[in-house]
C-alpha atoms as a PDB file:
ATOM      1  CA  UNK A   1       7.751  72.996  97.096  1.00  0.00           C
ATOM      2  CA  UNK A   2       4.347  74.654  95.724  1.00  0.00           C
ATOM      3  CA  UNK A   3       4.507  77.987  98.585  1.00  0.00           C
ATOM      4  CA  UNK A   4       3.284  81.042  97.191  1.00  0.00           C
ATOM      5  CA  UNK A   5       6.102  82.985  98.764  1.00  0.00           C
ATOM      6  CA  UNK A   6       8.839  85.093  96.583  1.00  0.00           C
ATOM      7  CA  UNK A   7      11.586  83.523  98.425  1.00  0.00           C
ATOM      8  CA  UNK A   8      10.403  80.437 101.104  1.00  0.00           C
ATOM      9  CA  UNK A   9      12.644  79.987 104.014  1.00  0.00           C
ATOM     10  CA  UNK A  10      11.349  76.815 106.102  1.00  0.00           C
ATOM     11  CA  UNK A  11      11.218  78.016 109.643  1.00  0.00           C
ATOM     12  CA  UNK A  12       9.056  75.008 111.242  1.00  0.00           C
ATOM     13  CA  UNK A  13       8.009  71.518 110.622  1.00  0.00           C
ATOM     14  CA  UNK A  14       4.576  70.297 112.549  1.00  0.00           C
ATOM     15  CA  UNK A  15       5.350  67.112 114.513  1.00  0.00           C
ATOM     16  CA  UNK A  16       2.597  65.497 116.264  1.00  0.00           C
ATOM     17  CA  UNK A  17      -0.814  66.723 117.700  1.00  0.00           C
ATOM     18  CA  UNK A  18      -0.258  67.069 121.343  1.00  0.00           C
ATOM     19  CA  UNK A  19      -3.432  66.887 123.836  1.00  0.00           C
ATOM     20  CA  UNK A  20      -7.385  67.398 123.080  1.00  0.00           C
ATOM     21  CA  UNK A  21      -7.475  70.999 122.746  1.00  0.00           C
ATOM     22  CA  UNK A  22      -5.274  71.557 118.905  1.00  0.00           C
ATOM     23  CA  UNK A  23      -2.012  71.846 120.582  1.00  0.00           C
ATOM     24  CA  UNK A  24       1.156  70.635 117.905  1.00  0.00           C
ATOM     25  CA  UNK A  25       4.628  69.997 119.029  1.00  0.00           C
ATOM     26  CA  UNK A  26       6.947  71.846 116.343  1.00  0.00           C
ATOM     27  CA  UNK A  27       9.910  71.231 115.900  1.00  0.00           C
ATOM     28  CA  UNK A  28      11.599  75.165 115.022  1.00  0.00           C
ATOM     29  CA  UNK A  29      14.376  76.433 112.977  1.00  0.00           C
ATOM     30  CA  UNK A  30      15.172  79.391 114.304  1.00  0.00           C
ATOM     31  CA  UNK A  31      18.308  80.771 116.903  1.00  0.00           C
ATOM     32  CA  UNK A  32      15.308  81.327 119.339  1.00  0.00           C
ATOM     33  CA  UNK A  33      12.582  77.847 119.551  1.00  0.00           C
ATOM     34  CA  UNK A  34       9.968  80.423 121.182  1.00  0.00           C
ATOM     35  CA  UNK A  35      10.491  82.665 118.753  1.00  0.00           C
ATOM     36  CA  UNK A  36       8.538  80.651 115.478  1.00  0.00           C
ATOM     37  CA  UNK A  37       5.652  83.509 115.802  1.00  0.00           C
ATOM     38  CA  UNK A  38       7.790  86.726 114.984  1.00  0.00           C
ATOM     39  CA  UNK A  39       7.875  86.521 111.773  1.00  0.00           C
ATOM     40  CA  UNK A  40       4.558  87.072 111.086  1.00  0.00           C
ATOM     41  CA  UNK A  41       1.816  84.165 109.503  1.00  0.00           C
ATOM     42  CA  UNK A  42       3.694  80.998 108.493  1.00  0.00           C
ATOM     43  CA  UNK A  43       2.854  79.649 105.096  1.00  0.00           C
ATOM     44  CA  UNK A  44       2.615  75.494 104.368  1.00  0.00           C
ATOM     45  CA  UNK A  45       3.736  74.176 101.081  1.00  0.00           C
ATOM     46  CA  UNK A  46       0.207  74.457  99.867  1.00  0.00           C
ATOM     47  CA  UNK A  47      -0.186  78.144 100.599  1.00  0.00           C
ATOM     48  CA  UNK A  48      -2.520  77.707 103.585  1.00  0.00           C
ATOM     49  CA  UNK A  49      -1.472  80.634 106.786  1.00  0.00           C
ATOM     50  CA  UNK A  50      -0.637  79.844 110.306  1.00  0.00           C
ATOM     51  CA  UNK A  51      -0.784  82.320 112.760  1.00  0.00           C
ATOM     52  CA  UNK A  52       0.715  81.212 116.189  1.00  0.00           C
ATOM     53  CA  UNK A  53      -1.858  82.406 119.523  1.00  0.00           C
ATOM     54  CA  UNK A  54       0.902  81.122 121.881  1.00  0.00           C
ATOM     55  CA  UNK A  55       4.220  78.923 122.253  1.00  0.00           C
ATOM     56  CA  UNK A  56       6.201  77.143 125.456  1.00  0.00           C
ATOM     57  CA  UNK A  57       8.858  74.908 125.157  1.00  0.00           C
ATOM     58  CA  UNK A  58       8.601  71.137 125.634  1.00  0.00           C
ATOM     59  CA  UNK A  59      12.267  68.611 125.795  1.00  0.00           C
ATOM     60  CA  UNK A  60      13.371  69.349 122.372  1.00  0.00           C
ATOM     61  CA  UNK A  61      10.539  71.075 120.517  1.00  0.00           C
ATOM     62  CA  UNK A  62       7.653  73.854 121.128  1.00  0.00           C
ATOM     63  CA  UNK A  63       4.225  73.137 121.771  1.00  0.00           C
ATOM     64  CA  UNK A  64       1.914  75.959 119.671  1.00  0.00           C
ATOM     65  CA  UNK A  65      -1.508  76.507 119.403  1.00  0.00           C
ATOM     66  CA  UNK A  66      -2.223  78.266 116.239  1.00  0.00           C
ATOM     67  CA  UNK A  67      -5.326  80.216 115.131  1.00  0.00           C
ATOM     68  CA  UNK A  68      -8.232  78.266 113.815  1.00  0.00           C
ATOM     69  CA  UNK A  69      -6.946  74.580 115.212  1.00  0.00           C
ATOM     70  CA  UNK A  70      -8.930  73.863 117.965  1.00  0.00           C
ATOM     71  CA  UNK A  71      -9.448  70.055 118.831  1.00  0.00           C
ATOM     72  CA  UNK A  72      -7.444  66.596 118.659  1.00  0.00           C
ATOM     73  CA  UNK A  73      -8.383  66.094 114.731  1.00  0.00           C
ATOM     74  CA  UNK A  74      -7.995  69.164 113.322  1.00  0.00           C
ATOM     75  CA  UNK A  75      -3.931  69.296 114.700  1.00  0.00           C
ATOM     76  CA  UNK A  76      -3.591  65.879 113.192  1.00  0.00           C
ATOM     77  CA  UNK A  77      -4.497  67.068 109.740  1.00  0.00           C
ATOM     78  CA  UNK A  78      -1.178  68.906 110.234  1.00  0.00           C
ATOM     79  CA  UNK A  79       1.293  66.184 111.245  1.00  0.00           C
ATOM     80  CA  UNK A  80       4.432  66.438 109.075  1.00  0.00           C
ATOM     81  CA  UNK A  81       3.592  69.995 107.641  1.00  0.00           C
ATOM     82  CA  UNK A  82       6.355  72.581 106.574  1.00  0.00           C
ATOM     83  CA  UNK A  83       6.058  75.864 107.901  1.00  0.00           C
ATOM     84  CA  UNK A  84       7.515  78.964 105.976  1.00  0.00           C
ATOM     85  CA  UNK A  85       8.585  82.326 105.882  1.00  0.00           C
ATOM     86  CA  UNK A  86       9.647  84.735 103.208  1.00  0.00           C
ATOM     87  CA  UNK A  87      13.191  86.152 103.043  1.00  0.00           C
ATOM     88  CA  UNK A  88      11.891  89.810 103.539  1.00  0.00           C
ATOM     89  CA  UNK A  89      10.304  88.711 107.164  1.00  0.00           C
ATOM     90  CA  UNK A  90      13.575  88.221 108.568  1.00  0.00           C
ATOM     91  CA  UNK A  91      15.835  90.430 110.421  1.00  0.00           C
ATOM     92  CA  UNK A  92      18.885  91.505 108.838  1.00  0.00           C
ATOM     93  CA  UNK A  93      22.223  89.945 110.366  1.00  0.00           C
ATOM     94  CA  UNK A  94      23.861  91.953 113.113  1.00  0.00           C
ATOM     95  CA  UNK A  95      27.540  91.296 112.159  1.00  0.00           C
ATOM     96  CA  UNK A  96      29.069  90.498 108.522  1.00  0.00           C
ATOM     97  CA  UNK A  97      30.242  87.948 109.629  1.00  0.00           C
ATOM     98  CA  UNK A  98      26.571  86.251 110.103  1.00  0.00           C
ATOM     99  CA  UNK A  99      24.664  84.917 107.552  1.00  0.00           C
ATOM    100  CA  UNK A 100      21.640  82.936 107.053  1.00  0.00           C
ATOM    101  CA  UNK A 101      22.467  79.602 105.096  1.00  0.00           C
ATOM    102  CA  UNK A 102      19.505  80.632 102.374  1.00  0.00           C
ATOM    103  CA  UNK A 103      21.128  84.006 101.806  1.00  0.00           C
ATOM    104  CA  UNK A 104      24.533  81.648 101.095  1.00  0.00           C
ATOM    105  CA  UNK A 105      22.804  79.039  98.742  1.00  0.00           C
ATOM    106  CA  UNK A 106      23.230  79.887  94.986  1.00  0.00           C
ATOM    107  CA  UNK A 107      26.164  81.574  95.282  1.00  0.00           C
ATOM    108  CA  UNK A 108      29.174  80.780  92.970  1.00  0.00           C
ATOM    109  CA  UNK A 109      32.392  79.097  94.343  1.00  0.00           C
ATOM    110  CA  UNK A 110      35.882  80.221  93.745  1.00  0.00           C
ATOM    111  CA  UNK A 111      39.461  79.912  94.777  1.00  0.00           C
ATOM    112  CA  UNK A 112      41.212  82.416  96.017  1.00  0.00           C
ATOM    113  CA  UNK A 113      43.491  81.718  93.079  1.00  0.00           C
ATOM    114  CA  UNK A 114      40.176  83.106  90.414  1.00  0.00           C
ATOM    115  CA  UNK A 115      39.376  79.574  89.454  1.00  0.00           C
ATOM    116  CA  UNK A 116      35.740  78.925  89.335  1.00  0.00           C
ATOM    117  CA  UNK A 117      34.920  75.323  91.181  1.00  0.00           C
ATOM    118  CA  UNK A 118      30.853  75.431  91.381  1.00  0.00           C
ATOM    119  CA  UNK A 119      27.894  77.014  93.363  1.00  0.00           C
ATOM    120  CA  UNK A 120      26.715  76.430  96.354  1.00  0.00           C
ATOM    121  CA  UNK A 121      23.774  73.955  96.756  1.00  0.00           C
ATOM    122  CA  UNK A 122      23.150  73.587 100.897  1.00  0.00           C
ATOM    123  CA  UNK A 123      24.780  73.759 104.082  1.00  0.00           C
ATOM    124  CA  UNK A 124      24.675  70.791 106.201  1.00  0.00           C
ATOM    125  CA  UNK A 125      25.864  70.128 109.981  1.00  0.00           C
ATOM    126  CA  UNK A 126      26.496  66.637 110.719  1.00  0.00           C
ATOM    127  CA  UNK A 127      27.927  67.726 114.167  1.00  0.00           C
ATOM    128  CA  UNK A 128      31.282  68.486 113.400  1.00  0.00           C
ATOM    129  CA  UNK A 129      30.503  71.799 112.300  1.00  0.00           C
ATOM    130  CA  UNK A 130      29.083  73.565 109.000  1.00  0.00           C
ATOM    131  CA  UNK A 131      29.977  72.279 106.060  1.00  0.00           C
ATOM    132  CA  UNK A 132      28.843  73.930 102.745  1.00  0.00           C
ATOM    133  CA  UNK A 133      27.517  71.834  99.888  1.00  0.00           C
ATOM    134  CA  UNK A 134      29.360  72.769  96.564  1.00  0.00           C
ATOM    135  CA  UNK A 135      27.954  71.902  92.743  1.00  0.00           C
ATOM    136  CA  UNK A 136      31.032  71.344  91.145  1.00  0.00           C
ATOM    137  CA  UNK A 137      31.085  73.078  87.116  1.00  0.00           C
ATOM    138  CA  UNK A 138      32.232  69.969  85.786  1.00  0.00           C
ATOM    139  CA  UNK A 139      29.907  67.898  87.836  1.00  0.00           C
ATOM    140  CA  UNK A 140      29.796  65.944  90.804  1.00  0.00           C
ATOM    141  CA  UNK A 141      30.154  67.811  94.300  1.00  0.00           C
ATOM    142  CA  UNK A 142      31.958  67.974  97.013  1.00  0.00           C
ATOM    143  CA  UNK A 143      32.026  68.918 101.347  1.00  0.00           C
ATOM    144  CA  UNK A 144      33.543  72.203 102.299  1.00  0.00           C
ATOM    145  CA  UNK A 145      34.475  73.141 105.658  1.00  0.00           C
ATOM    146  CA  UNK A 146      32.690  76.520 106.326  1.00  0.00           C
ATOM    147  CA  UNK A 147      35.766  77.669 108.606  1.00  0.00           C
ATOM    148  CA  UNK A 148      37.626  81.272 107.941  1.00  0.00           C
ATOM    149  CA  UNK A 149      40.716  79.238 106.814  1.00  0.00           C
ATOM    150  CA  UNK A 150      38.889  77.336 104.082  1.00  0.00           C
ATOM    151  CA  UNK A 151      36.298  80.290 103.060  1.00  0.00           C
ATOM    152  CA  UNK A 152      38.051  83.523 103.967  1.00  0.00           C
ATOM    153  CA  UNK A 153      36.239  85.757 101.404  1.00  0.00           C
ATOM    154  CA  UNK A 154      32.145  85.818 100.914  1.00  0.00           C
ATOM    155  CA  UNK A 155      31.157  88.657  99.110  1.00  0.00           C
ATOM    156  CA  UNK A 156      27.604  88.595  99.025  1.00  0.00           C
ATOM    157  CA  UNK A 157      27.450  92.196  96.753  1.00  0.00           C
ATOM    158  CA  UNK A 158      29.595  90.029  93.748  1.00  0.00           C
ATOM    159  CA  UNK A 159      27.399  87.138  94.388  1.00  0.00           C
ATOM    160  CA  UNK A 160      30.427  84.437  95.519  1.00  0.00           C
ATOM    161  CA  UNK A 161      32.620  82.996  97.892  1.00  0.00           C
ATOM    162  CA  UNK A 162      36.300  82.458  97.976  1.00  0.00           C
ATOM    163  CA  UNK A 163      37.623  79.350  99.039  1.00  0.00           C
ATOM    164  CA  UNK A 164      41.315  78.534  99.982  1.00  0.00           C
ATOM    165  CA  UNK A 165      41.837  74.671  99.969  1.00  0.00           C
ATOM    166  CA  UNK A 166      45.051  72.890 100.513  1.00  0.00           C
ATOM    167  CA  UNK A 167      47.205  72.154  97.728  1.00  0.00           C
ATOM    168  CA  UNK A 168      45.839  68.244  97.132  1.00  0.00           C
ATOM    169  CA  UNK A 169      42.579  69.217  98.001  1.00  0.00           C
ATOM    170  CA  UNK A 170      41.290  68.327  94.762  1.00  0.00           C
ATOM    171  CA  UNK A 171      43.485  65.342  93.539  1.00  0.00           C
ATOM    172  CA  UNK A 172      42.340  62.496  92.966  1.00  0.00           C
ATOM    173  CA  UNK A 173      43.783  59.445  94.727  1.00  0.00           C
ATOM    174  CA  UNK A 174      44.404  56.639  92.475  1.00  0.00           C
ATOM    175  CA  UNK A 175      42.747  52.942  94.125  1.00  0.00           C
ATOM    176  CA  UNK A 176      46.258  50.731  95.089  1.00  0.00           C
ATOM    177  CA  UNK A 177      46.638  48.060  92.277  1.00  0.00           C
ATOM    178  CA  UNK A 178      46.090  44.545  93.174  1.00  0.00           C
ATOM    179  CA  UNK A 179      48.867  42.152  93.475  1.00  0.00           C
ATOM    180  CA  UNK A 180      48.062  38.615  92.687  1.00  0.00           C
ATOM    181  CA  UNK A 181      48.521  36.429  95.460  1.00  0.00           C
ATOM    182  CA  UNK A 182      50.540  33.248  95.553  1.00  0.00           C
ATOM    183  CA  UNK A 183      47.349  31.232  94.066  1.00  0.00           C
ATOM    184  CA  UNK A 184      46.683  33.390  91.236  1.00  0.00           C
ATOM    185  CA  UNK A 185      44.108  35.368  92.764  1.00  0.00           C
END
């Protein structure tokens, strides 16, 4: 990503144009669809603004209009583009125990124990629930449920979280042998 923002948070991604007149469907990633316009001009990979002149919801996504796009062609240009926001533009969390994922992302991993495991790389939710992404230190990475049982601590002042996995969490199980069969196989 080539933005020209301190710290890029993607808030939107333009789908496809939508009528003669420069509308876009958008599909949002924010806890309010509607609310993709709050935040002040949205920045595109390239560094170009957006400022959204009006939203309303459609099935799954938002139709916008946005300043300056006013026919058919013009919102084509924009199919597929990544819409951004700095950091600083939004609102602080209401509760500690909120948290945007990009405020998570970079911080390091340990156990409760003190032993350092990794950083985390992303959060994903594959419908079962968050799961964060961890970078282990000696390589490879692994799934971790982002439930208070499994990450009771994050202490976003000393920069980490503390995890509390079961005991065989991180063994490794050993493949069964194979057993020759009666023809030698």
């Amino acid at each position: 990503m080539k933005t020209t923002l301190p710290h890029p948070i993607l808030i939107a991604e333009i789908g496809a144009a939508h009528g003669i007149r420069g509308e876009l469907r958008v599909k949002p990633h924010t806890a309010d669809p509607e609310a993709i316009g709050d935040y002040g001009p949205l920045t595109s990979e390239d560094g170009r603004q957006f400022i959204v002149k009006s939203v309303r919801p459609n099935k799954n996504v938002i139709v916008c209009t946005f300043d300056g796009i006013r026919d058919r062609n013009a919102a084509e240009a924009l199919t597929g583009t990544k819409l951004y926001v700095d950091r600083s533009a939004l609102p602080e969390t209401e509760d500690e125990e909120e948290f945007y994922h990009a405020d998570l992302i970079g911080l390091a991993v340990e156990t409760v124990g003190g032993e350092a495991i990794g950083t985390v790389v992303a959060l994903h939710d594959f419908g079962a629930g968050d799961l964060l992404e961890v970078s282990r230190t000696r390589g490879g990475s692994f799934y971790a449920p982002f439930t208070r049982d499994f990450v009771p601590t994050i202490d976003m002042a000393a920069g980490k979280i503390l995890i509390d996995p079961p005991e065989d969490f991180f063994k490794a199980e050993k493949p069964p042998e194979e057993e020759d069969g009666e023809d030698g196989r």
